[in-house]
Every structure is written in C-alpha cells, then in structure tokens.
Protein backbone atom coordinates (compact mmCIF):
# COMPACT_ATOMS: atom_id res chain seq x y z
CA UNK A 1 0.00 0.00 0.00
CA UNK A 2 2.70 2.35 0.74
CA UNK A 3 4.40 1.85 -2.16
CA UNK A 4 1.43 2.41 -4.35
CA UNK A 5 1.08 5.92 -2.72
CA UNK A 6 4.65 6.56 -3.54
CA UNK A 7 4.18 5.53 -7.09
CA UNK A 8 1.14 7.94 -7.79
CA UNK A 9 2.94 10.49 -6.17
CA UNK A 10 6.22 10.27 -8.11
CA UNK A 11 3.51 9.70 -11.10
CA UNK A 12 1.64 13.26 -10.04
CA UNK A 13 5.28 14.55 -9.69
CA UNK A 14 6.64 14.16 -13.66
CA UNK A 15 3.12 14.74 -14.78
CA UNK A 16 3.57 17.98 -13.07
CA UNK A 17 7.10 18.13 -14.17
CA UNK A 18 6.38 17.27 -17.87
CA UNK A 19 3.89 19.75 -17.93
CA UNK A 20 6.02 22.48 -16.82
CA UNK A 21 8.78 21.67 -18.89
CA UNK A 22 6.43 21.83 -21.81
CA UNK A 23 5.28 25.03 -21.21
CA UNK A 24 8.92 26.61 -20.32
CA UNK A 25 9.46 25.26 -24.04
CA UNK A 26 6.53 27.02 -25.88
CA UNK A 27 7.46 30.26 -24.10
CA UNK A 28 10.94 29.78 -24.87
CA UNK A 29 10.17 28.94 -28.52
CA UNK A 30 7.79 32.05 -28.43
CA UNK A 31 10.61 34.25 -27.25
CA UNK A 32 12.30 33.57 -30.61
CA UNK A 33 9.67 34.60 -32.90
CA UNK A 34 8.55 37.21 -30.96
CA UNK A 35 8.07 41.14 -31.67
CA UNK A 36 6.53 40.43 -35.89
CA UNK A 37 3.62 43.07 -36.94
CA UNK A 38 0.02 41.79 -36.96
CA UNK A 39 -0.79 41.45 -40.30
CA UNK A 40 -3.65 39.23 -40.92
CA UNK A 41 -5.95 40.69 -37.65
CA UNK A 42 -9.35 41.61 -38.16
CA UNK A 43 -10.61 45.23 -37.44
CA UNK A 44 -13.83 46.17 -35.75
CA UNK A 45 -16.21 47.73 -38.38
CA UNK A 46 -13.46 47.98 -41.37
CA UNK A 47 -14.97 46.07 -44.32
CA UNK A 48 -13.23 43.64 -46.93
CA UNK A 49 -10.67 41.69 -46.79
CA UNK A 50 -7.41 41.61 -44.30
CA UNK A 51 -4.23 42.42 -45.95
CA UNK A 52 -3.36 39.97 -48.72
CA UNK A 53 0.40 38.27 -47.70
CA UNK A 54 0.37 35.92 -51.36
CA UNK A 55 0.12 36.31 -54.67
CA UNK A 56 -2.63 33.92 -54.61
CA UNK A 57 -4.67 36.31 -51.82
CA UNK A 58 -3.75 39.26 -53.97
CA UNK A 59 -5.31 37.90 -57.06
CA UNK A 60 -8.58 36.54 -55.12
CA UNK A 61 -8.79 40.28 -54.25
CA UNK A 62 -8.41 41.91 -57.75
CA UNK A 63 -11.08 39.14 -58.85
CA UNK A 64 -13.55 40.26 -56.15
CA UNK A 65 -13.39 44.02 -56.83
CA UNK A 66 -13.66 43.17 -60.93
CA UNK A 67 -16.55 41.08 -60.44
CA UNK A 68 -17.75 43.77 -58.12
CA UNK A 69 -17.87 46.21 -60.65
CA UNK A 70 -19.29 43.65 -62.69
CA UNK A 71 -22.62 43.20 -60.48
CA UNK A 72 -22.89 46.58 -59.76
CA UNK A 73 -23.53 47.29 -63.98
CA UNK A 74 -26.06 44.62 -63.73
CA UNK A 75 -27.91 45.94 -60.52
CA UNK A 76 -28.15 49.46 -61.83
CA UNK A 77 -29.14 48.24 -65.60
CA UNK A 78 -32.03 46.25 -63.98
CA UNK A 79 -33.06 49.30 -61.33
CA UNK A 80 -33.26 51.81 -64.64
CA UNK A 81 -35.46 49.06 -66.28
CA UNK A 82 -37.66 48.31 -63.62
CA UNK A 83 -37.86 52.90 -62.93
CA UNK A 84 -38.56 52.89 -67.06
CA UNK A 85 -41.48 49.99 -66.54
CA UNK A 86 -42.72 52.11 -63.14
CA UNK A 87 -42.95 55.17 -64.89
CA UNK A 88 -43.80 55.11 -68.33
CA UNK A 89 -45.85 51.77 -69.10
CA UNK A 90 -48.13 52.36 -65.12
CA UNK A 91 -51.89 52.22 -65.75
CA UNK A 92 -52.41 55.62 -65.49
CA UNK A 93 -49.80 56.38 -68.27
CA UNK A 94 -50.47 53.75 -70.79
CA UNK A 95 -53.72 53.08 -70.87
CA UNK A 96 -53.66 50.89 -73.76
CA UNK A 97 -51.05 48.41 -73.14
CA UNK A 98 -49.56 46.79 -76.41
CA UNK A 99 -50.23 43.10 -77.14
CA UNK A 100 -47.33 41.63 -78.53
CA UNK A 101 -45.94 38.38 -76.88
CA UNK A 102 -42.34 38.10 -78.37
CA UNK A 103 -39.21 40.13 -79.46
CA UNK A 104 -36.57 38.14 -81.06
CA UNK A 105 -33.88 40.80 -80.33
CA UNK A 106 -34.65 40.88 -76.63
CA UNK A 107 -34.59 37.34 -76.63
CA UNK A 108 -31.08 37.18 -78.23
CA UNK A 109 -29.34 40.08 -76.04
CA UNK A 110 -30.93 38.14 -72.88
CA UNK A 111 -30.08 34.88 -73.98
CA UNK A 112 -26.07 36.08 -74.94
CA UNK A 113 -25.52 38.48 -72.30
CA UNK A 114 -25.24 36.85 -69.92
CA UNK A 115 -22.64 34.22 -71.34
CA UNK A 116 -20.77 36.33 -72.30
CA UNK A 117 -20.33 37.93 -68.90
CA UNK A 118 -19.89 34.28 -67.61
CA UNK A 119 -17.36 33.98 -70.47
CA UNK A 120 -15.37 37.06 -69.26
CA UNK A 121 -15.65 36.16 -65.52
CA UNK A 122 -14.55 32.68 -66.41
CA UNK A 123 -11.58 33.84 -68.10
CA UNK A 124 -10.01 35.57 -65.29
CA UNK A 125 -11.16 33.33 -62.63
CA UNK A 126 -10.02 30.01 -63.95
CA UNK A 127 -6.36 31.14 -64.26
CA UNK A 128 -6.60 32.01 -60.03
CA UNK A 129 -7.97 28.67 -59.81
CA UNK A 130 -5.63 26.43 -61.22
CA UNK A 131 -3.19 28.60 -59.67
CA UNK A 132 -4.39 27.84 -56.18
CA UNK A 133 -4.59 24.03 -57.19
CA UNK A 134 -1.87 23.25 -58.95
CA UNK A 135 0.79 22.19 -55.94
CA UNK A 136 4.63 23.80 -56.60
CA UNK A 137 7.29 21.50 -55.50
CA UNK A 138 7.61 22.64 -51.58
CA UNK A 139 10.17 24.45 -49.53
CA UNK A 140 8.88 23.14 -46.55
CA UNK A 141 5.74 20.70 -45.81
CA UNK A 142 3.17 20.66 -43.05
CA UNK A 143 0.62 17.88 -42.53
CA UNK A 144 -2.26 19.59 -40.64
CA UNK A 145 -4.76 17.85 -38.79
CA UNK A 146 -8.08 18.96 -37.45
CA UNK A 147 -9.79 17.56 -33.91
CA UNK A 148 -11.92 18.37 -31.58
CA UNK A 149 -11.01 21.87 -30.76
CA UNK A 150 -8.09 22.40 -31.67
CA UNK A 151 -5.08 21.68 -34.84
CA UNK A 152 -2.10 19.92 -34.96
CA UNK A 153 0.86 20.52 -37.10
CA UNK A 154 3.50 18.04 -38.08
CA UNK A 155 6.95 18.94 -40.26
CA UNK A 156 7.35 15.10 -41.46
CA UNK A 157 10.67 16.10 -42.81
CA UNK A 158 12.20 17.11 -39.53
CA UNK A 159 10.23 14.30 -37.52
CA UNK A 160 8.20 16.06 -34.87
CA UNK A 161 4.92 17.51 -34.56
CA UNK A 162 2.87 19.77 -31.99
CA UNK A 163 -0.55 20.30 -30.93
CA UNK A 164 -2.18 24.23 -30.92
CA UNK A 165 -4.86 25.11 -28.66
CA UNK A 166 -6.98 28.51 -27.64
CA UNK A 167 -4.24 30.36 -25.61
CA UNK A 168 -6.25 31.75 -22.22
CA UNK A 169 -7.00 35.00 -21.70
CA UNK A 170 -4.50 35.10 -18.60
CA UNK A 171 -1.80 34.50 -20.95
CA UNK A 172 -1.90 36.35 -24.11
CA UNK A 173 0.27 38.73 -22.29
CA UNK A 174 3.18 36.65 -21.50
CA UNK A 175 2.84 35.11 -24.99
CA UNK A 176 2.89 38.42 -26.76
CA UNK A 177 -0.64 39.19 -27.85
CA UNK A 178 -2.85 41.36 -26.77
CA UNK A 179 -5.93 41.49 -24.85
CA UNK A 180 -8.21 41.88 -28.02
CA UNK A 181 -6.58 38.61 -29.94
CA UNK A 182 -8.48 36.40 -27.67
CA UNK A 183 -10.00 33.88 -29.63
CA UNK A 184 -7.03 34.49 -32.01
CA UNK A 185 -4.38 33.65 -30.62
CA UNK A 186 -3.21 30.22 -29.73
CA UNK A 187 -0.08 28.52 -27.53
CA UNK A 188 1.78 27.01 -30.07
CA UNK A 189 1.66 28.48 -33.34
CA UNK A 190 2.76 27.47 -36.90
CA UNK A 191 5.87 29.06 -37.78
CA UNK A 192 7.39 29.35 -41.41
CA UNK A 193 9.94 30.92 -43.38
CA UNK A 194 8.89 34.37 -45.55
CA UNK A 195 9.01 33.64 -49.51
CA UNK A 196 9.37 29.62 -49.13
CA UNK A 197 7.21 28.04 -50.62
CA UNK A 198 4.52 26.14 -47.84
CA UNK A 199 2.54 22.98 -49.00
CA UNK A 200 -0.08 21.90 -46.41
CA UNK A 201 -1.31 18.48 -46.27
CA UNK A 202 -4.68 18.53 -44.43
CA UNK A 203 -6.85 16.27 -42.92
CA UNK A 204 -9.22 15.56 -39.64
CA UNK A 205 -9.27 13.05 -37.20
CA UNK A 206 -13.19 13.15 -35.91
CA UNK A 207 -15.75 15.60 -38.07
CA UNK A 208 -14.99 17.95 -41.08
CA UNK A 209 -12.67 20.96 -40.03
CA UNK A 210 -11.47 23.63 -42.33
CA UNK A 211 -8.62 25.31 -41.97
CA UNK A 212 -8.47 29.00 -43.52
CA UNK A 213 -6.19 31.81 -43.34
CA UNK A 214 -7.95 35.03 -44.96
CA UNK A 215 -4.74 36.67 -45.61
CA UNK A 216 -3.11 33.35 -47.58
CA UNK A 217 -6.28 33.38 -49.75
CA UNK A 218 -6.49 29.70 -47.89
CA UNK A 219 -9.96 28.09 -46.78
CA UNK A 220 -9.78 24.10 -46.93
CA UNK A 221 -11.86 21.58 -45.35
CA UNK A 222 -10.00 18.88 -43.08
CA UNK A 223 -12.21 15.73 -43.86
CA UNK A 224 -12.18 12.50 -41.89
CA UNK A 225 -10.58 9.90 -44.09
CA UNK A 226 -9.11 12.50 -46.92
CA UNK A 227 -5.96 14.20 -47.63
CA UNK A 228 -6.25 17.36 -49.16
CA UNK A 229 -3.24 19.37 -50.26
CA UNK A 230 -2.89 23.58 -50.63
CA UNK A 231 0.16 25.86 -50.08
CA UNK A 232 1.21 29.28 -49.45
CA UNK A 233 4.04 31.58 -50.02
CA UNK A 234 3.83 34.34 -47.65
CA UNK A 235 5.58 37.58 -48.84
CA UNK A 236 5.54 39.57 -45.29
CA UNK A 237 6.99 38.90 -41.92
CA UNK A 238 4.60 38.97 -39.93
CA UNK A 239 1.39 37.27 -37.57
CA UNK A 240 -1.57 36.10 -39.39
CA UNK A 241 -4.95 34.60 -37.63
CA UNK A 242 -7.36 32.71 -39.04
CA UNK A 243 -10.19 30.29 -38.03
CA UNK A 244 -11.71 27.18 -37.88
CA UNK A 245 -14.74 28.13 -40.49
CA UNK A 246 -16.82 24.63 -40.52
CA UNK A 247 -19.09 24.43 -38.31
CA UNK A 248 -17.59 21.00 -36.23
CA UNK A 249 -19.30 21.08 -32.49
CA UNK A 250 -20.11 22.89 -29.14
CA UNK A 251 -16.57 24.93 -29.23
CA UNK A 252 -16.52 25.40 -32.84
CA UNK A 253 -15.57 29.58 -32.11
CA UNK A 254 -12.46 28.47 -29.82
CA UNK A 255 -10.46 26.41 -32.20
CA UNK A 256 -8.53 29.85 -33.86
CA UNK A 257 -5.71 29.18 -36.13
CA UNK A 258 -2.11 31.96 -35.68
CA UNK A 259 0.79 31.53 -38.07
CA UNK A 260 4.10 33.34 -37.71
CA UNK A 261 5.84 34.05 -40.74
CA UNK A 262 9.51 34.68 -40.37
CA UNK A 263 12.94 35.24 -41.85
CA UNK A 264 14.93 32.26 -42.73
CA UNK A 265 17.55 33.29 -39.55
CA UNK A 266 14.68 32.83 -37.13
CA UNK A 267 13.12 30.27 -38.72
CA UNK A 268 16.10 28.14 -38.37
CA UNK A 269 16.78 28.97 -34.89
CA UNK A 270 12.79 28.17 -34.36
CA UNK A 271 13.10 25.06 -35.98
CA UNK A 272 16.35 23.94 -33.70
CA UNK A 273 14.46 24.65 -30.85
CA UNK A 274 11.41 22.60 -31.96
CA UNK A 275 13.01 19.48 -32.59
CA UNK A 276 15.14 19.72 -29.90
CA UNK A 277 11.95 20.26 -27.86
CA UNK A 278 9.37 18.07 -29.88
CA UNK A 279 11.59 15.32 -31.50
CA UNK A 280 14.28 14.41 -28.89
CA UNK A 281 14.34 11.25 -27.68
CA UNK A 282 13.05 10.84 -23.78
CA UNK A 283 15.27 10.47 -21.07
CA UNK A 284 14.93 6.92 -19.23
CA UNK A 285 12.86 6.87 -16.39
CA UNK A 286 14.59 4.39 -13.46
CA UNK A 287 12.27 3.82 -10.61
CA UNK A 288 13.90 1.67 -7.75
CA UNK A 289 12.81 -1.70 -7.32
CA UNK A 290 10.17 -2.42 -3.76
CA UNK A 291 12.69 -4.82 -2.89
C-alpha cells in the first residue's frame, strides 16, 4: 500500500514536471519569434478583406473588386429598367397596353448576355484557380490535422509535430498578444519561413474541419478519411490569424488558427528549438525496485 502511494505520487510529480517543462518550451520557442507586426488581424467595423500576404490572396482580391464592378452594372441596368417599366408603361400612363408576346432581339441580347459575362468572368477566374490548385514543388511541408477543438501541425521532414490550442486569456500577455486577440491567438503556433514556398497536407481526425487563413487566400476543409493538399508563399513577416470556419461542435468559435511568418535566420533557430523540444528522444525513467 505504501508503495502504491509513492508511485502515484512520483507519477503526479513528472506529470507535473512534464507539464512544466512543456510550457517553459513554448514560451521559450515564443521568445524567438517574438516582436513580428500583426498582419492578418481583423478590425472592428473595417470592411473587406485583411491584408493579402500571397500572390494567390492578392489575385482573389483583384477578382472580387472586378466582379464587383461587374454586379454593380447589372444591378443598376435592372433598377433603370424596372424605374422605365414604373414610370412610363403604369396604368395611369399607358392606358392601352400593347399586345405583342415576343421580341426576337430581346430574346437574343438576354439569352447572350449573360454568357458572355460568364465567359469574361470565367476567363479571369479560372487562371486564379488552377493557380491555387496546382501544388509547386515545396520548400517546406506541413501535414495539418483537425480535432476536436483544436489543430495539430507536423513537419514530417524534420520528424516532430505539436498540438495548438486557444491560448487563455490570462496569458496572451506573456505570450505576446494582446488582450483583443483572444480567440485568435493560440499557444503554439505554426511558424514558417517568408518567400518559401509552404505545401499543407490537411486532414481531420473526428468531423470535417477547415482550416483558412484570410490573408493566404487559404480556406480548406479537413475531412475524416481525406488528404487534401494547398500551399502558401507568404511575402511579409509577420502574424496572421485565421479560423476554424466549418461548423464542427459545441466549441466550434475556440479552435482559432495563428501563423508566424519569419525570416529564414529565425526560422532556423525556431526550428532547432522545436526538434530539440518536440523530436528528442526521452530520457529513461529508473524507478527503484520495492525490494
């Protein structure tokens, strides 16, 4: 009986231990990347979208504002149509409507207008497209995986991997965020190199995640069962946030998303750190014997 109580104690003891020595090695890991701009953060009542950081996020812009301009057209040609039809063909007006049926012209422009404007959308947006599906041979690769709340990241080719939860509100301080990136900000963040190219292998382990990064021009479901691949070449230092944005379960809002984009200096002292921390082999445990 006694030594029972002495084994869940020492077993209470290096849980304790364990847990403290991972934390003193997130913070220390933190303290490397620490002091980049917040890029990718959203602002209360600013509309559109947060700062593009990739080629790919700039283009998804420029195709939103042309298509924009696009709808707009079509809005106010079909306002002044339905003002012409108010005003000049009301009962009071014309009070001998005409009885024709057809109009073959009408019929063409509103049967080829609008594929042709399909035609012309098409022709820009396909290009951004295959550009965001066509995988580049990667710099570096990630293999992302989506639970129940929160992601985890593995870098296969350096052989370790790390979960990333909701940091608490009592610590965004002493991890460098502030009070307003709650729900932002997380413990252990993804960290990268700027201008390397990023593929992401992505997946979940229970329900359908997604994993999206506004400023990346990233949104990606993490299925159950399916690997999916995207990538990203950030172009700016900096932090970027993003969400989980499929709907998954009860703490669907608390499973945020940060990524730290860096230079290729602290990147590599980042990366020492986190396979010294994540992939090094455990020390043996020797317990002495009851006898």
């Amino acid at each position: 009986m006694r030594i029972g109580k002495s084994l869940v104690g020492l077993g209470v003891a290096l849980s304790g231990m364990s847990l403290g020595a991972a934390v003193w090695a997130q913070d220390a890991l933190g303290k490397i990347v620490e002091g980049l701009p917040v890029i990718g953060k959203p602002t209360d009542g600013a509309m559109g979208f947060p700062p593009a950081a990739t080629e790919v996020a700039r283009d998804i812009h420029w195709l939103d504002g042309m298509i924009m301009w696009i709808i707009s057209a079509i809005t106010v040609f079909v306002v002044i149509l339905l003002l012409i039809v108010l005003l000049r063909f009301n009962e009071r007006v014309n009070k001998t409507p005409a009885s024709f049926t057809h109009n073959s012209l009408v019929e063409v422009f509103w049967t080829l207008g609008p594929i042709v404007i399909l035609i012309f959308i098409g022709a820009f947006s396909l290009p951004i497209l295959f550009k965001q599906l066509e995988i580049p041979k990667a710099d570096i690769s990630i293999n992302v995986t989506g639970n129940q709340w929160y992601w985890s990241y593995e870098y296969p080719k350096n052989n370790f991997g790390f979960d990333s939860f909701l940091l608490d509100k009592a610590d965004l301080k002493d991890a460098g965020y502030s009070p307003d990136e709650y729900l932002l900000a997380v413990d252990a963040p993804m960290v990268v190199p700027v201008n390397k190219t990023v593929v992401l292998t992505i997946t979940g382990s229970d329900v359908i995640h997604s994993w999206a990064v506004p400023s990346f021009g990233i949104k990606l479901d993490a299925v159950p069962g399916r690997q999916q691949k995207t990538w990203f070449k950030a172009e700016k230092e900096g932090v970027y946030f993003g969400q989980c944005s499929e709907l998954c379960g009860k703490n669907h809002a608390y499973m945020p998303i940060t990524v730290k984009v860096v230079s290729q200096e602290v990147y590599a002292k980042w990366l020492k750190g986190a396979i010294k921390e994540y992939a090094g082999d455990p020390q043996p445990l020797n317990i002495a014997s009851s006898n």
